[in-house]
N, C-alpha and C. Protein backbone atom coordinates (compact mmCIF):
# COMPACT_ATOMS: atom_id res chain seq x y z
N UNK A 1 -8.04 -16.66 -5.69
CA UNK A 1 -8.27 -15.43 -6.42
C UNK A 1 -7.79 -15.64 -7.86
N UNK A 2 -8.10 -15.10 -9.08
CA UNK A 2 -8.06 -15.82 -10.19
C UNK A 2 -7.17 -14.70 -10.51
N UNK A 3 -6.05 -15.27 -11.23
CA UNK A 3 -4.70 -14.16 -12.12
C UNK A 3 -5.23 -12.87 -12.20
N UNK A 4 -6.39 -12.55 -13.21
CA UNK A 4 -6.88 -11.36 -13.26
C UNK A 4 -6.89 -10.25 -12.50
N UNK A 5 -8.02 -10.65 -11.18
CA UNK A 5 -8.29 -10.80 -9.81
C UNK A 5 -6.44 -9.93 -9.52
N UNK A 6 -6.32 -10.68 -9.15
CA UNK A 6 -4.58 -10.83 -8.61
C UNK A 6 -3.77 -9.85 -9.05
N UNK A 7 -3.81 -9.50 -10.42
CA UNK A 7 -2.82 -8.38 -11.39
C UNK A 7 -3.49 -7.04 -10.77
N UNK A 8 -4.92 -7.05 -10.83
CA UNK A 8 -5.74 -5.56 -10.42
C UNK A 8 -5.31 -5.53 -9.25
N UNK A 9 -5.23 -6.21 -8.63
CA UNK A 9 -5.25 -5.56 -7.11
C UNK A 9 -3.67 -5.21 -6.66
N UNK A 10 -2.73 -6.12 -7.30
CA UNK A 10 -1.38 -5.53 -7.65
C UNK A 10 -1.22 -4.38 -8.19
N UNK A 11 -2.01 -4.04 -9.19
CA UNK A 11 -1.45 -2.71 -10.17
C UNK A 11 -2.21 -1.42 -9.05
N UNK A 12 -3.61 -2.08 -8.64
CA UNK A 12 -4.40 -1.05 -7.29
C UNK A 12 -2.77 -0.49 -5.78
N UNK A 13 -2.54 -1.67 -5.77
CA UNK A 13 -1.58 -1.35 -4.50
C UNK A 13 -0.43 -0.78 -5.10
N UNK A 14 -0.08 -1.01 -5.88
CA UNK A 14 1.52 -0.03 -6.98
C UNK A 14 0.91 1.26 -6.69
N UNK A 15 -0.48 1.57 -7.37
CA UNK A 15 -0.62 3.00 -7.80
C UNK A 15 -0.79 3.35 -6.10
N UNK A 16 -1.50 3.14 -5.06
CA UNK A 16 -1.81 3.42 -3.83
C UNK A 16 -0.20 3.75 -3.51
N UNK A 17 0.38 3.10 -3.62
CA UNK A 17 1.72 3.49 -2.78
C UNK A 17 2.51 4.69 -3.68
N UNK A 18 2.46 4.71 -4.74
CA UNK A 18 3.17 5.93 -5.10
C UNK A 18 2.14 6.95 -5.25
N UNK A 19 1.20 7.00 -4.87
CA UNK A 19 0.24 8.30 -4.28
C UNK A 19 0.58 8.77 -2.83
N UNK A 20 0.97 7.35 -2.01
CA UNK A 20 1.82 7.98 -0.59
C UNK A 20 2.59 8.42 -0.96
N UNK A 21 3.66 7.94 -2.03
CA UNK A 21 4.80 8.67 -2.17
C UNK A 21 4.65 9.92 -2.31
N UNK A 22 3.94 10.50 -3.29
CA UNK A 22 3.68 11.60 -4.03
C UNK A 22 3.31 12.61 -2.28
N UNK A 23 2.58 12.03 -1.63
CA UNK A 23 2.30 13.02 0.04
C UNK A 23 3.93 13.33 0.87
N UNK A 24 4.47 12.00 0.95
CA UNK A 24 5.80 11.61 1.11
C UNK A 24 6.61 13.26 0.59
N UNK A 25 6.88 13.57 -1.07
CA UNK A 25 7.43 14.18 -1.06
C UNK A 25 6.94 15.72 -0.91
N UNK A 26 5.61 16.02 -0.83
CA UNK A 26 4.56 17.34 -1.01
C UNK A 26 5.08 17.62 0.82
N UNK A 27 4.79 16.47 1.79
CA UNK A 27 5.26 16.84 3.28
C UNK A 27 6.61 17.33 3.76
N UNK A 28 7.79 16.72 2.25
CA UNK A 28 8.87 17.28 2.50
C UNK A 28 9.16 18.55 2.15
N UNK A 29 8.61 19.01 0.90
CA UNK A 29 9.02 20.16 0.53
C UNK A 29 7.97 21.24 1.56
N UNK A 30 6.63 21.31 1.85
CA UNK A 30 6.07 21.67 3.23
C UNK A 30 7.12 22.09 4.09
N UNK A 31 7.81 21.08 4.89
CA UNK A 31 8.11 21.63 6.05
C UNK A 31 9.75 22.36 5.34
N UNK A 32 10.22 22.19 4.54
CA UNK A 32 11.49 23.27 3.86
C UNK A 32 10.33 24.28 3.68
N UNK A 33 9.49 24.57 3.20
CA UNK A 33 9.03 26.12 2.90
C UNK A 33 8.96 26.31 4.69
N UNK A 34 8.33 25.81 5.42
CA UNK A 34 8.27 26.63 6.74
C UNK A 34 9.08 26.74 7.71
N UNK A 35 10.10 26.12 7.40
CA UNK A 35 11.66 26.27 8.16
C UNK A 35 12.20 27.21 7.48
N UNK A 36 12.07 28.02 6.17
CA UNK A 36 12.34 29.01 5.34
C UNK A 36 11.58 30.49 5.83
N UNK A 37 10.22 30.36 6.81
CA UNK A 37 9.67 30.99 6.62
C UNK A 37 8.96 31.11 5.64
N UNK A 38 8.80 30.30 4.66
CA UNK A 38 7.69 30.82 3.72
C UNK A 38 6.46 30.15 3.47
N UNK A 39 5.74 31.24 4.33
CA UNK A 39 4.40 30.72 4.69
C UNK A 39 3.69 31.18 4.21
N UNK A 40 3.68 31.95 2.86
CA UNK A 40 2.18 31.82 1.53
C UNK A 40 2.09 30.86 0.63
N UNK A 41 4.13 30.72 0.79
CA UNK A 41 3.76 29.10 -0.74
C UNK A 41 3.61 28.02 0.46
N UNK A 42 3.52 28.11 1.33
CA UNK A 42 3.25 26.77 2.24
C UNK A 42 1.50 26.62 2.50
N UNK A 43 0.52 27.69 2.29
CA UNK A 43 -0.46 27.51 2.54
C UNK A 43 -1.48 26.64 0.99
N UNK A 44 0.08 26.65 0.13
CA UNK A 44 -1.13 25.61 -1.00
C UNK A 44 -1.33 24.37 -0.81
N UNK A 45 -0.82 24.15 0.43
CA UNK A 45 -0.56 22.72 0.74
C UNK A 45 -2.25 22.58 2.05
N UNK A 46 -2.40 23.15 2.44
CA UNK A 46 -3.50 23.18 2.86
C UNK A 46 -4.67 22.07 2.44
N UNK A 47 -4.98 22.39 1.44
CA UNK A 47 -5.91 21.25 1.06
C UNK A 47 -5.70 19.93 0.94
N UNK A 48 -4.12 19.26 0.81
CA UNK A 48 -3.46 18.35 0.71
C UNK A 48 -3.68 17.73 2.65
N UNK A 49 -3.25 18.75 2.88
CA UNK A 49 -3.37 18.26 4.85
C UNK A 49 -4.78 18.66 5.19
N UNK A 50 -6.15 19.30 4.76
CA UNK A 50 -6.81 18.30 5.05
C UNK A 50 -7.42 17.38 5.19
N UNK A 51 -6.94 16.48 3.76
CA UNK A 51 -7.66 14.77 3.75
C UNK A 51 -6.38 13.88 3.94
N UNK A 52 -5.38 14.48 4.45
CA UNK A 52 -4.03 13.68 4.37
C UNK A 52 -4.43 12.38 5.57
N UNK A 53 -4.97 12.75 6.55
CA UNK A 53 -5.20 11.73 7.76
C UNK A 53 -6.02 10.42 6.98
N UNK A 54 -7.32 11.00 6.25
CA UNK A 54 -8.09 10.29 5.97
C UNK A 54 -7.27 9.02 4.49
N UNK A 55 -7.03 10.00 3.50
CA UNK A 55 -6.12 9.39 2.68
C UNK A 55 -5.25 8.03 3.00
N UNK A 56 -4.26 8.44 4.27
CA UNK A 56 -3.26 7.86 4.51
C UNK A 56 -4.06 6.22 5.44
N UNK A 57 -5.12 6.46 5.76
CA UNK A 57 -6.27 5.27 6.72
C UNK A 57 -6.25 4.58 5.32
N UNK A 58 -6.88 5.27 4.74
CA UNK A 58 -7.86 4.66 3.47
C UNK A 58 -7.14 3.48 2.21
N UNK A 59 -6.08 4.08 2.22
CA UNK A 59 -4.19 3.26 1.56
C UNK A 59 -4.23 2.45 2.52
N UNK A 60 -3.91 2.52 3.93
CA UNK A 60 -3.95 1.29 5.04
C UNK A 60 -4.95 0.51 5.15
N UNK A 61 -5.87 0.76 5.07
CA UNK A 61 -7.27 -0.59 4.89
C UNK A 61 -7.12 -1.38 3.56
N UNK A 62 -6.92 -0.53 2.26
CA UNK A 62 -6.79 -0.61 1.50
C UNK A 62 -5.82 -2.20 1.42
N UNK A 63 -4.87 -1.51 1.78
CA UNK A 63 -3.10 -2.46 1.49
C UNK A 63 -3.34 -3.81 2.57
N UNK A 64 -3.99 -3.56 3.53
CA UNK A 64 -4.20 -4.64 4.60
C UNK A 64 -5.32 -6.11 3.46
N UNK A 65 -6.32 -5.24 3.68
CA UNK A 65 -7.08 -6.27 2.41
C UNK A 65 -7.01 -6.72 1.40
N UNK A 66 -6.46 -5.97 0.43
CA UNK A 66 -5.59 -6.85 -0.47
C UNK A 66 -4.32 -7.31 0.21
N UNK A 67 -3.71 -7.47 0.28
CA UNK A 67 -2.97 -8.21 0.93
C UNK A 67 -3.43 -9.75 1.77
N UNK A 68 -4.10 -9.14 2.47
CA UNK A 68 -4.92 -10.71 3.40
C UNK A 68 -5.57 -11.30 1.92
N UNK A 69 -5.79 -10.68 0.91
CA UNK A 69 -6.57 -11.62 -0.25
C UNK A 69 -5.40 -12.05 -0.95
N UNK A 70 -4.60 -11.54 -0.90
CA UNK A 70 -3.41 -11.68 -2.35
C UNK A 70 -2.66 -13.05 -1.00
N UNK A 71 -2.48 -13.73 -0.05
CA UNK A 71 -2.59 -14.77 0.64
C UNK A 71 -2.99 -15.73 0.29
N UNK A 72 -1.98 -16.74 -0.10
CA UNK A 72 -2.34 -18.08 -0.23
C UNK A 72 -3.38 -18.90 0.56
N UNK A 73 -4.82 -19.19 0.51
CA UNK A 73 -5.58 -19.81 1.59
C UNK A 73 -4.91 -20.82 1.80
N UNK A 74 -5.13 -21.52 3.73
CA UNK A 74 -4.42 -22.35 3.73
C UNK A 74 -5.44 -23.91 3.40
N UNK A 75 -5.16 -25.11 3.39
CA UNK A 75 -5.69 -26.04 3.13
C UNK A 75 -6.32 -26.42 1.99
N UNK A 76 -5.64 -25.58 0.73
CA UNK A 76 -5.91 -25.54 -0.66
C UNK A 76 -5.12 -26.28 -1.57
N UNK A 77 -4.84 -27.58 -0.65
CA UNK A 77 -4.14 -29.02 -1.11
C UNK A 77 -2.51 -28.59 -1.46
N UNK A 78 -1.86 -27.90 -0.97
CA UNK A 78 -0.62 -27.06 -1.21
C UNK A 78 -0.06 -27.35 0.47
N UNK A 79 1.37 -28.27 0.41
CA UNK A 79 1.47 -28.71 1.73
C UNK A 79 3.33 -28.56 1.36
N UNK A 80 3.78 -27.97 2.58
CA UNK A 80 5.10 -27.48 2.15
C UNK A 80 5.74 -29.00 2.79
N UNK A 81 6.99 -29.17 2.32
CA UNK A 81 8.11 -30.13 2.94
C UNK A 81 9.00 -29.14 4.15
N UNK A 82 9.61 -30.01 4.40
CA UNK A 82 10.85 -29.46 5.61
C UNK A 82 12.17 -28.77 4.90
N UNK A 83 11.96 -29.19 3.46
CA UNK A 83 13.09 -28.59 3.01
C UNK A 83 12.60 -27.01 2.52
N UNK A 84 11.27 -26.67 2.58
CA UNK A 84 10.55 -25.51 1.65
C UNK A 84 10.18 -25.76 0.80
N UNK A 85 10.17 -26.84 -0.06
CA UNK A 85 9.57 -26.84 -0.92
C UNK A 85 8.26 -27.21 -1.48
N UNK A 86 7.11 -26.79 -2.07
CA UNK A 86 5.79 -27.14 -2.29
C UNK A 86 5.49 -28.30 -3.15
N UNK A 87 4.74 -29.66 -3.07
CA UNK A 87 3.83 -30.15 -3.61
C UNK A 87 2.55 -30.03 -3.99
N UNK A 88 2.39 -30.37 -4.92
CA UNK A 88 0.58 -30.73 -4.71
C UNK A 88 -0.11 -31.94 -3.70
N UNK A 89 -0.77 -31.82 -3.04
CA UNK A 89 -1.55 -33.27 -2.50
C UNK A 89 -0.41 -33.92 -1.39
N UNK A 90 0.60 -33.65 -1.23
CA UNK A 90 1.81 -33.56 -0.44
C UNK A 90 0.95 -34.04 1.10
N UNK A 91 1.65 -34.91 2.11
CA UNK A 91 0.92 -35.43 3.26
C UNK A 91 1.88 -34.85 4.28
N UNK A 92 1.55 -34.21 5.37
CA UNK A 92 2.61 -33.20 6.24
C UNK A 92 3.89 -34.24 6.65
């Protein structure tokens, strides 16, 4: 995958995860309004829960595939030693 390649899909998975975050904290303050009883400012959340299922898939496919891409392929002349450390062209 070429640097470029590589930075986007990094800066893609940064922003994906602090958009969970952002549900993260909207679900916390949610369930304080309805342990409060207060269930008119709890109904603006409504529209948030219902694409939250879909959202939260969509970040997980998301993060799975980049990820399996952001993966070193193996047999791309990159052969580790016993101590950890990488060569080039290196023979097991």
């Amino acid at each position: 995958m070429p640097a470029s390649d590589r930075a986007e899909a990094v800066r893609a998975l940064i922003a994906s995860c602090a958009e969970l975050a952002t549900f993260s904290r909207n679900l916390s303050h949610l369930v304080l309004l309805l342990r409060q009883g207060a269930f008119r400012p709890a109904e603006e959340y409504r529209p948030m829960l219902a694409t939250l299922g879909t959202d939260v898939r969509e970040h997980l496919d998301y993060f799975t595939r980049a990820m399996a891409e952001l993966q070193p392929r193996r047999g791309s002349g990159m052969h580790q030693h016993r101590t950890g450390t990488t060569r080039t062209g290196a023979l097991p």
